[in-house]
Protein backbone atom coordinates (compact mmCIF):
# COMPACT_ATOMS: atom_id res chain seq x y z
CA UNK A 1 -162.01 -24.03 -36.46
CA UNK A 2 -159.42 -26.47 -35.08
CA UNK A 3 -160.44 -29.71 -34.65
CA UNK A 4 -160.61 -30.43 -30.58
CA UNK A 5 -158.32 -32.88 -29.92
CA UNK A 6 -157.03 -32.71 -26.36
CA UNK A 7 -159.24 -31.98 -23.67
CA UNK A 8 -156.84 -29.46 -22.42
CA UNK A 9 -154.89 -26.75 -23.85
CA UNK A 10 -152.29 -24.61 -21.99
CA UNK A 11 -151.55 -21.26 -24.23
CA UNK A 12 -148.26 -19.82 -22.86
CA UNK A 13 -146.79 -16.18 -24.36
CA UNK A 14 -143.54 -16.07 -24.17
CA UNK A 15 -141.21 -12.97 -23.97
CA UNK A 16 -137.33 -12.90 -22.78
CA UNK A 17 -138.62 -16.44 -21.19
CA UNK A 18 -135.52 -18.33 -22.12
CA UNK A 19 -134.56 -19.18 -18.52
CA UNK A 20 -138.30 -20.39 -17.08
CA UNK A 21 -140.39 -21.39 -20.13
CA UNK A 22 -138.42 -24.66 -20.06
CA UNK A 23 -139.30 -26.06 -16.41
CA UNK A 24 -142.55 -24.57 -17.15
CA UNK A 25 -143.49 -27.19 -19.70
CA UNK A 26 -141.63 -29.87 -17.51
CA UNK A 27 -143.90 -29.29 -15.39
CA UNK A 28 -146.83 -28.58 -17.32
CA UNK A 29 -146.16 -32.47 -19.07
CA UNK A 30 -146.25 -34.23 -15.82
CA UNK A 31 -149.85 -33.19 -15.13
CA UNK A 32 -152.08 -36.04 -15.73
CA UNK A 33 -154.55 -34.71 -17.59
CA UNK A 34 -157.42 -37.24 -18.24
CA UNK A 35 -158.00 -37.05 -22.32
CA UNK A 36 -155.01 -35.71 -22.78
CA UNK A 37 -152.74 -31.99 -22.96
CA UNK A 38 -150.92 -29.67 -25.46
CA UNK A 39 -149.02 -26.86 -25.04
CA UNK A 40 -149.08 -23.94 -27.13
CA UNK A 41 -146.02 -21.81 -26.73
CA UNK A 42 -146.19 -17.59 -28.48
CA UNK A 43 -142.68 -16.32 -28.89
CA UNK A 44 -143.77 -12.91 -29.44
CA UNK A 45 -140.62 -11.49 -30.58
CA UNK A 46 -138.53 -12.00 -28.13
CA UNK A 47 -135.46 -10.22 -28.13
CA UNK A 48 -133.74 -13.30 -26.49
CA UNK A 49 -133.01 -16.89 -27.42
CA UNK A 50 -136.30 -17.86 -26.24
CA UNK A 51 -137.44 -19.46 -30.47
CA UNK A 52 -134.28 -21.49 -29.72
CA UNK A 53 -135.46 -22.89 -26.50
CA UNK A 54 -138.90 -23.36 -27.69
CA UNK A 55 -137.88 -25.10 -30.64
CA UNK A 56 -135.23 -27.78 -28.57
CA UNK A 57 -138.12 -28.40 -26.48
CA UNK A 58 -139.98 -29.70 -29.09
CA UNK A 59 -137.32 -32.23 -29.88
CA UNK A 60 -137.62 -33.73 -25.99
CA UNK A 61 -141.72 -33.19 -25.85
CA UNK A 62 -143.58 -35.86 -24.12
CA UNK A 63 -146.84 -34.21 -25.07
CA UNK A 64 -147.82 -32.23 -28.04
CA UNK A 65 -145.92 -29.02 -28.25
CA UNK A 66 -146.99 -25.93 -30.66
CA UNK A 67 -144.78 -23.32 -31.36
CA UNK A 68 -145.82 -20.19 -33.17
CA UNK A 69 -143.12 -17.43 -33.90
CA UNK A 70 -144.68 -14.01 -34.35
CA UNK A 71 -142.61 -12.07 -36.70
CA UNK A 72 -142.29 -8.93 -33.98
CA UNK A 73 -143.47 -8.19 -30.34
CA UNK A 74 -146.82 -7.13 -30.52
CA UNK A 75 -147.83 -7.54 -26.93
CA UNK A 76 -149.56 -10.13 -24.38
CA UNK A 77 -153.08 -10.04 -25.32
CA UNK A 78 -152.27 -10.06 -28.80
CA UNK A 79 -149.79 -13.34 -28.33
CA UNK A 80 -152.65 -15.02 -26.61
CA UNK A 81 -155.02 -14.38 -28.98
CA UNK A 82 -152.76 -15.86 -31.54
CA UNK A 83 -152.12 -19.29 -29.24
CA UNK A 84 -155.92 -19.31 -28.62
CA UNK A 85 -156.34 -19.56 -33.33
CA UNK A 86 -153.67 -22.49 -32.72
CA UNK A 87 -155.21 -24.17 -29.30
CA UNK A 88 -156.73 -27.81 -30.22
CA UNK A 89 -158.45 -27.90 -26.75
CA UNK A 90 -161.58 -28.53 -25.28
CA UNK A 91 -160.80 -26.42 -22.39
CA UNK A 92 -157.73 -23.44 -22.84
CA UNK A 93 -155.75 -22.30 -20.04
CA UNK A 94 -153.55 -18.98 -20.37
CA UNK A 95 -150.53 -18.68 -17.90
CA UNK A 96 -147.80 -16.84 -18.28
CA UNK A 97 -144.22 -17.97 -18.45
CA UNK A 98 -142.35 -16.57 -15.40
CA UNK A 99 -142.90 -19.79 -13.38
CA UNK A 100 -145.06 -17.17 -10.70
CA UNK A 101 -148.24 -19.47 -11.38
CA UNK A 102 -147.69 -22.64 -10.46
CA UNK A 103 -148.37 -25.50 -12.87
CA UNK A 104 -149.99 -27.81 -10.17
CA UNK A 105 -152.63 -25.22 -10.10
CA UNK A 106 -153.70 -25.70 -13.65
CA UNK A 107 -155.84 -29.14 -12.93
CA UNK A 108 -157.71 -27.78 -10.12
CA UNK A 109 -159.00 -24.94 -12.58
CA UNK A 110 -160.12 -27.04 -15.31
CA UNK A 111 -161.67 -29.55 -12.54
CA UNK A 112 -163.28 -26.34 -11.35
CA UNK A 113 -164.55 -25.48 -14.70
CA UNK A 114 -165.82 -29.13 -15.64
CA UNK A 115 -167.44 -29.58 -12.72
CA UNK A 116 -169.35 -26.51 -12.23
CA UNK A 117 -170.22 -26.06 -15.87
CA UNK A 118 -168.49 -22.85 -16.47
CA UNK A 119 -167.08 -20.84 -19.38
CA UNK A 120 -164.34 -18.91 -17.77
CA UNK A 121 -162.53 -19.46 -15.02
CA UNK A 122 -160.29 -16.66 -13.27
CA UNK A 123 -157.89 -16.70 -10.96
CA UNK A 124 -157.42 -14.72 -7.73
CA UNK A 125 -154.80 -14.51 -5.19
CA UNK A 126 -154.21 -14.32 -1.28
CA UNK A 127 -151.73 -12.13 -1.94
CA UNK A 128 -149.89 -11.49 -5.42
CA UNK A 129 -146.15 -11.53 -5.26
CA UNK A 130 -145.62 -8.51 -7.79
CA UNK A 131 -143.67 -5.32 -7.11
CA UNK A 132 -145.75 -2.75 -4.97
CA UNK A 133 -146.31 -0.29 -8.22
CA UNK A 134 -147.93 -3.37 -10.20
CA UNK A 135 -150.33 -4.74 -7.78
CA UNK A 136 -151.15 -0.94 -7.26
CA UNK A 137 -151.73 -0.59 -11.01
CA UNK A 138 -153.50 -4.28 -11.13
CA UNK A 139 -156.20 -2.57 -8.71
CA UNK A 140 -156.45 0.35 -10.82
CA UNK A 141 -157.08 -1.71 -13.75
CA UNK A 142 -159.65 -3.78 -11.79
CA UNK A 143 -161.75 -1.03 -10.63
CA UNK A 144 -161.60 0.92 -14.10
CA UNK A 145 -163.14 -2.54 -15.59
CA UNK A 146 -165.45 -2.57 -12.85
CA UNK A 147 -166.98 0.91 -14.36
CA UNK A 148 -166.41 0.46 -17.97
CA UNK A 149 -166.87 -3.28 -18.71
CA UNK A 150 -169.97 -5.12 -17.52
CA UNK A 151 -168.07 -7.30 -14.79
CA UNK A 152 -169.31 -8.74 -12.25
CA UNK A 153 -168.05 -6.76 -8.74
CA UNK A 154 -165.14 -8.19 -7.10
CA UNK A 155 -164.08 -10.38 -10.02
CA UNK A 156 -160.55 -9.87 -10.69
CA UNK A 157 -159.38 -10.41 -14.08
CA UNK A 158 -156.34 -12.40 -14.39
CA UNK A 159 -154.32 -13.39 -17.43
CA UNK A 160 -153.92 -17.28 -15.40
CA UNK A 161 -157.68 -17.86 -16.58
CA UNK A 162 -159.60 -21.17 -18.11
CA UNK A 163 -161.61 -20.84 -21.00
CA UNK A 164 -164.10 -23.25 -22.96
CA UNK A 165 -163.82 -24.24 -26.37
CA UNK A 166 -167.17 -22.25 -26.77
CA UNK A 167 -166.23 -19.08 -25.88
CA UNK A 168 -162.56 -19.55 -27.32
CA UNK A 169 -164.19 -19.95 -30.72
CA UNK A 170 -166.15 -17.21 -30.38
CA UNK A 171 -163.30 -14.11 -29.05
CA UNK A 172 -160.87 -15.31 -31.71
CA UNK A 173 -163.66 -13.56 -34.25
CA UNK A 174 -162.11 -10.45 -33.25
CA UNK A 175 -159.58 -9.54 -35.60
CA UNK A 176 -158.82 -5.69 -34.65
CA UNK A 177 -155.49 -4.58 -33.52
CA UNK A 178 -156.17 -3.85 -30.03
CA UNK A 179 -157.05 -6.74 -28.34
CA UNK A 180 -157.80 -6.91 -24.94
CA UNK A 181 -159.12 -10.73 -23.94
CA UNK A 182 -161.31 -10.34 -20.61
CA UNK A 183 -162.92 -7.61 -22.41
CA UNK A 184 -164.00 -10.11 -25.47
CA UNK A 185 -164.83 -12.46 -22.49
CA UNK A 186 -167.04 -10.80 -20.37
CA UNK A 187 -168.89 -9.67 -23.71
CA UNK A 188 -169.65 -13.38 -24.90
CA UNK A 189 -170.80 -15.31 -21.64
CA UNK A 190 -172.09 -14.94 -18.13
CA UNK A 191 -171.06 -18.08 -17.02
CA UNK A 192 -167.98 -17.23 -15.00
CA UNK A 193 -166.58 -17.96 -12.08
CA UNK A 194 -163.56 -17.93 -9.96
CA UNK A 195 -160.81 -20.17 -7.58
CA UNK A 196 -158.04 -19.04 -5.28
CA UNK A 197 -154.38 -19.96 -6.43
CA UNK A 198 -151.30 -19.58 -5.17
CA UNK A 199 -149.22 -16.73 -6.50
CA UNK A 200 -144.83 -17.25 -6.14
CA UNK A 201 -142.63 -15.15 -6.24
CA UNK A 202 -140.45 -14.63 -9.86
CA UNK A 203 -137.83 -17.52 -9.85
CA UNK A 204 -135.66 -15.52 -12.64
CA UNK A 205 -135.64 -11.99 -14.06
CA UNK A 206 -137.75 -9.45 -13.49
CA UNK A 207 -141.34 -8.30 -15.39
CA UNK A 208 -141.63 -7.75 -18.88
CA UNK A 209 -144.56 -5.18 -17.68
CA UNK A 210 -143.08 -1.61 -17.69
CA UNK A 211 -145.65 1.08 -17.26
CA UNK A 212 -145.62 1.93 -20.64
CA UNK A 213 -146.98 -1.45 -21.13
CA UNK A 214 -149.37 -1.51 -18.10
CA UNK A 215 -150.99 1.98 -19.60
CA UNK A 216 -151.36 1.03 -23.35
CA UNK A 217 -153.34 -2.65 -22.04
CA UNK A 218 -155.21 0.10 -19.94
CA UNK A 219 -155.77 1.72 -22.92
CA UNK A 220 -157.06 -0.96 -24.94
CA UNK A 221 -159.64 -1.63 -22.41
CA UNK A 222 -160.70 2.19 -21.75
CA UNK A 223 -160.98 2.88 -25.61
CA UNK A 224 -161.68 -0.38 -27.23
CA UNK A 225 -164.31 -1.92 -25.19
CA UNK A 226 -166.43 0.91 -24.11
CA UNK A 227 -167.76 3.96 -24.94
CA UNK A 228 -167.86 5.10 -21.56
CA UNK A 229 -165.14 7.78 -21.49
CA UNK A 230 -167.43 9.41 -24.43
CA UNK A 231 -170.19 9.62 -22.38
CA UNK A 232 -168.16 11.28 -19.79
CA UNK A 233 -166.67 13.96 -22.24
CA UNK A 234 -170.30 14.97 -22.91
CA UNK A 235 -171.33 15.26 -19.12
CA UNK A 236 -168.13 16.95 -18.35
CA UNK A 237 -168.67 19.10 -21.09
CA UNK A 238 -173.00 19.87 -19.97
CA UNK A 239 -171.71 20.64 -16.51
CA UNK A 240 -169.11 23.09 -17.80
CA UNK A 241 -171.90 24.66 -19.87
CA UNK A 242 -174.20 24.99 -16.74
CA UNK A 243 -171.07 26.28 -14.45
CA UNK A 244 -170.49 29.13 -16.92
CA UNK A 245 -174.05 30.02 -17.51
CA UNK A 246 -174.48 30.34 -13.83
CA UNK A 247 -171.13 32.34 -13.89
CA UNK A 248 -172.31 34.70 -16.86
CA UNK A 249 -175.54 35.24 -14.35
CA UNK A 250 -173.38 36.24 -11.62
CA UNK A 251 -170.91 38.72 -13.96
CA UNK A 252 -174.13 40.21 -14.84
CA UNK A 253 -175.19 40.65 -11.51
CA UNK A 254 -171.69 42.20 -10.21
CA UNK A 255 -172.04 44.52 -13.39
CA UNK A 256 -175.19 46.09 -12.51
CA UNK A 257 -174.89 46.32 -8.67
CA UNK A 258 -171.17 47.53 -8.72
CA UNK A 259 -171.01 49.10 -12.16
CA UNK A 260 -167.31 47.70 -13.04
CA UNK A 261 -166.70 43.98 -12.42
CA UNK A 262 -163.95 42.69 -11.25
CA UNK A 263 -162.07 39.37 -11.52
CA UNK A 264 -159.86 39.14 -14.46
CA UNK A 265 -157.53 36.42 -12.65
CA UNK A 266 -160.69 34.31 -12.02
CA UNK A 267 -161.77 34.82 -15.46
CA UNK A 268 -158.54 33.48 -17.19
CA UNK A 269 -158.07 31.02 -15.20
CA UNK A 270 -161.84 29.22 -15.76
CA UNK A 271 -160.99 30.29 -19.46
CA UNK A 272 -157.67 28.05 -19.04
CA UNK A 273 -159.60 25.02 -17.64
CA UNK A 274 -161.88 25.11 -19.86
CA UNK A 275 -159.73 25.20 -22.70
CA UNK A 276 -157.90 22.37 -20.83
CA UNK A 277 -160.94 20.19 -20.65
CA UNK A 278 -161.66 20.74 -24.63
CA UNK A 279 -158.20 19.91 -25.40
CA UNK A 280 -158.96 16.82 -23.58
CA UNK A 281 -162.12 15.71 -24.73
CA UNK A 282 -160.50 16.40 -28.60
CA UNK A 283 -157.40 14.21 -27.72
CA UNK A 284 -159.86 11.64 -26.41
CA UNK A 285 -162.03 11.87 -29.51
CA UNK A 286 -159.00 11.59 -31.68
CA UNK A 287 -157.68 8.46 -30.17
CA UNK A 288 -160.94 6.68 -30.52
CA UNK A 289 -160.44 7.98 -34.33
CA UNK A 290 -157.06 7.40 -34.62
CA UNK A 291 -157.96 3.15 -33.42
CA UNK A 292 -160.93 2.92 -35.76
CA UNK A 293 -158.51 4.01 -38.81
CA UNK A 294 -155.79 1.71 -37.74
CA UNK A 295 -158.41 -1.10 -37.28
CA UNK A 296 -160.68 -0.14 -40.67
CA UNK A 297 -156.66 0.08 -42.29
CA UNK A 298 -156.58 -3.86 -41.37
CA UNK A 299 -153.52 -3.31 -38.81
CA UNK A 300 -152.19 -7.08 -38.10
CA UNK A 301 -152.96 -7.98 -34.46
CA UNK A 302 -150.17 -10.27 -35.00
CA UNK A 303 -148.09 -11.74 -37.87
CA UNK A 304 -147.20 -14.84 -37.68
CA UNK A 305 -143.49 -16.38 -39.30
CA UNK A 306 -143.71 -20.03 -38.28
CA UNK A 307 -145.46 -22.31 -36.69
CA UNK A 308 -143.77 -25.75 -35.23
CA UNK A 309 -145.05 -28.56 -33.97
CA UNK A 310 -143.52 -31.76 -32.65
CA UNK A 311 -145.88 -34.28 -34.32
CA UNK A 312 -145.18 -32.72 -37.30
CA UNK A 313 -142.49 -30.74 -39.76
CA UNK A 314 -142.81 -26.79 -39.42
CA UNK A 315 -145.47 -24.67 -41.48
């Protein structure tokens, strides 16, 4: 466990973030923070010069900077759960580095969480200043978690968030290859609450986020974190049962009252949804198979090449 030096630690991933993740920590070292901040910066592969940037910055830091290089991209929650293994903090605060949460914000959240005793902190928004498919897709997400994941109702589950030490220590245990962070959060502590930020609009490029992306995070959460969807597949499959036992009774009926039954189109196509719905359930089944071997096969969650720091030489 890293020794807690710094009452506050800001984890930032960082992907194609070569033109923003350098007024973000600008910004981010101006904050007074009472006892003290770091910043841990991910470069998670990017395909960019953003390990360059990163590393000048480090050169030029006014407060302790981390940099940890993961050898390839292996996605957000995985980069985060990487910065939270090298986060010295007290307190941990995830943002990402697109410059569309502003860095002003971050001491009101951590006063929030000092002050009310909390273990997580989450962000919500007035409005969120995302493309019209994404916030559509950020609902989505929310109101999956909202039936799969024991969350409280109406908490949305934002990646700007404030963590403690406590329950840093304790999601960081995970070492499988599908992370997914609010999951690991909401299944350590109860003590969570939430503050109103301002969301801006994207001051350079666009989102990293394709829906590729947005479906394998929704993934992670629908397969990794619950066993909901198996519980489905077997009510699904009970009610099918019951709808064609009621639909033998009524074959039988037609048989005897008008001697030749009819329906052959009807009958194939109940055959072909059923079939359907098997195929389903058996892809479903598989994937859940398909994660445990991948996770029981020790898949890295993330590898890490190098780790720099400014107080010190690189590791």
């Amino acid at each position: 466990m890293n020794e807690r030096t710094h009452t506050l630690s800001v984890v930032v991933p960082v992907y194609n973030g070569s033109a923003s993740v350098g007024e973000l920590v600008e910004a981010l070292s101006n904050l007074p923070v009472p006892g003290g901040l770091e910043i841990v910066l991910v470069n998670d592969g990017s395909p960019d010069d953003s390990l360059a940037v990163c590393r000048a910055l480090l050169a030029t830091a006014r407060v302790p900077i981390t940099v940890v290089d993961h050898a390839r991209n292996y996605g957000e929650h995985n980069a985060v759960m990487t910065g939270l293994r090298h986060a010295r903090g007290r307190y941990v605060i995830t943002m990402d580095d697109d410059l569309q949460n502003p860095p002003e914000e971050v001491l009101r959240i951590l006063e929030h969480a000092q002050a009310n005793d909390l273990d997580v902190v989450y962000t919500y928004y007035e409005s969120k200043e995302h493309a019209a498919w994404r916030n559509l897709g950020s609902r989505f997400t929310n109101w999956c978690a909202d039936l799969l994941l024991d969350k409280p109702r109406g908490l949305y589950l934002s990646s700007f968030r404030c963590m403690s030490a406590f329950v840093v220590g304790e999601i960081v245990r995970y070492e499988g290859p599908f992370p997914y962070v609010d999951g690991l959060l909401l299944q350590v502590t109860k003590r969570i609450g939430r503050i109103q930020v301002r969301h801006l609009p994207r001051a350079v490029g666009r989102s990293n986020y394709t829906l590729r992306r947005l479906i394998r995070l929704w993934m992670n959460m629908f397969l990794n974190f619950s066993v909901m969807p198996l519980r489905a597949a077997t009510v699904v499959g009970l009610a099918l049962s019951g709808l064609g036992a009621l639909a033998g009774v009524v074959v039988v009926a037609e048989a005897i009252i008008n001697e030749t039954p009819a329906g052959w189109a009807s009958l194939m196509a109940a055959t072909l949804v059923v079939s359907g719905v098997q195929l389903v359930m058996l892809g479903m089944i598989g994937e859940y198979l398909g994660r445990l071997f991948l996770t029981v096969n020790r898949k890295p969650q993330g590898t890490v090449r190098t780790v720099y720091r400014s107080e010190e030489s690189p590791s």
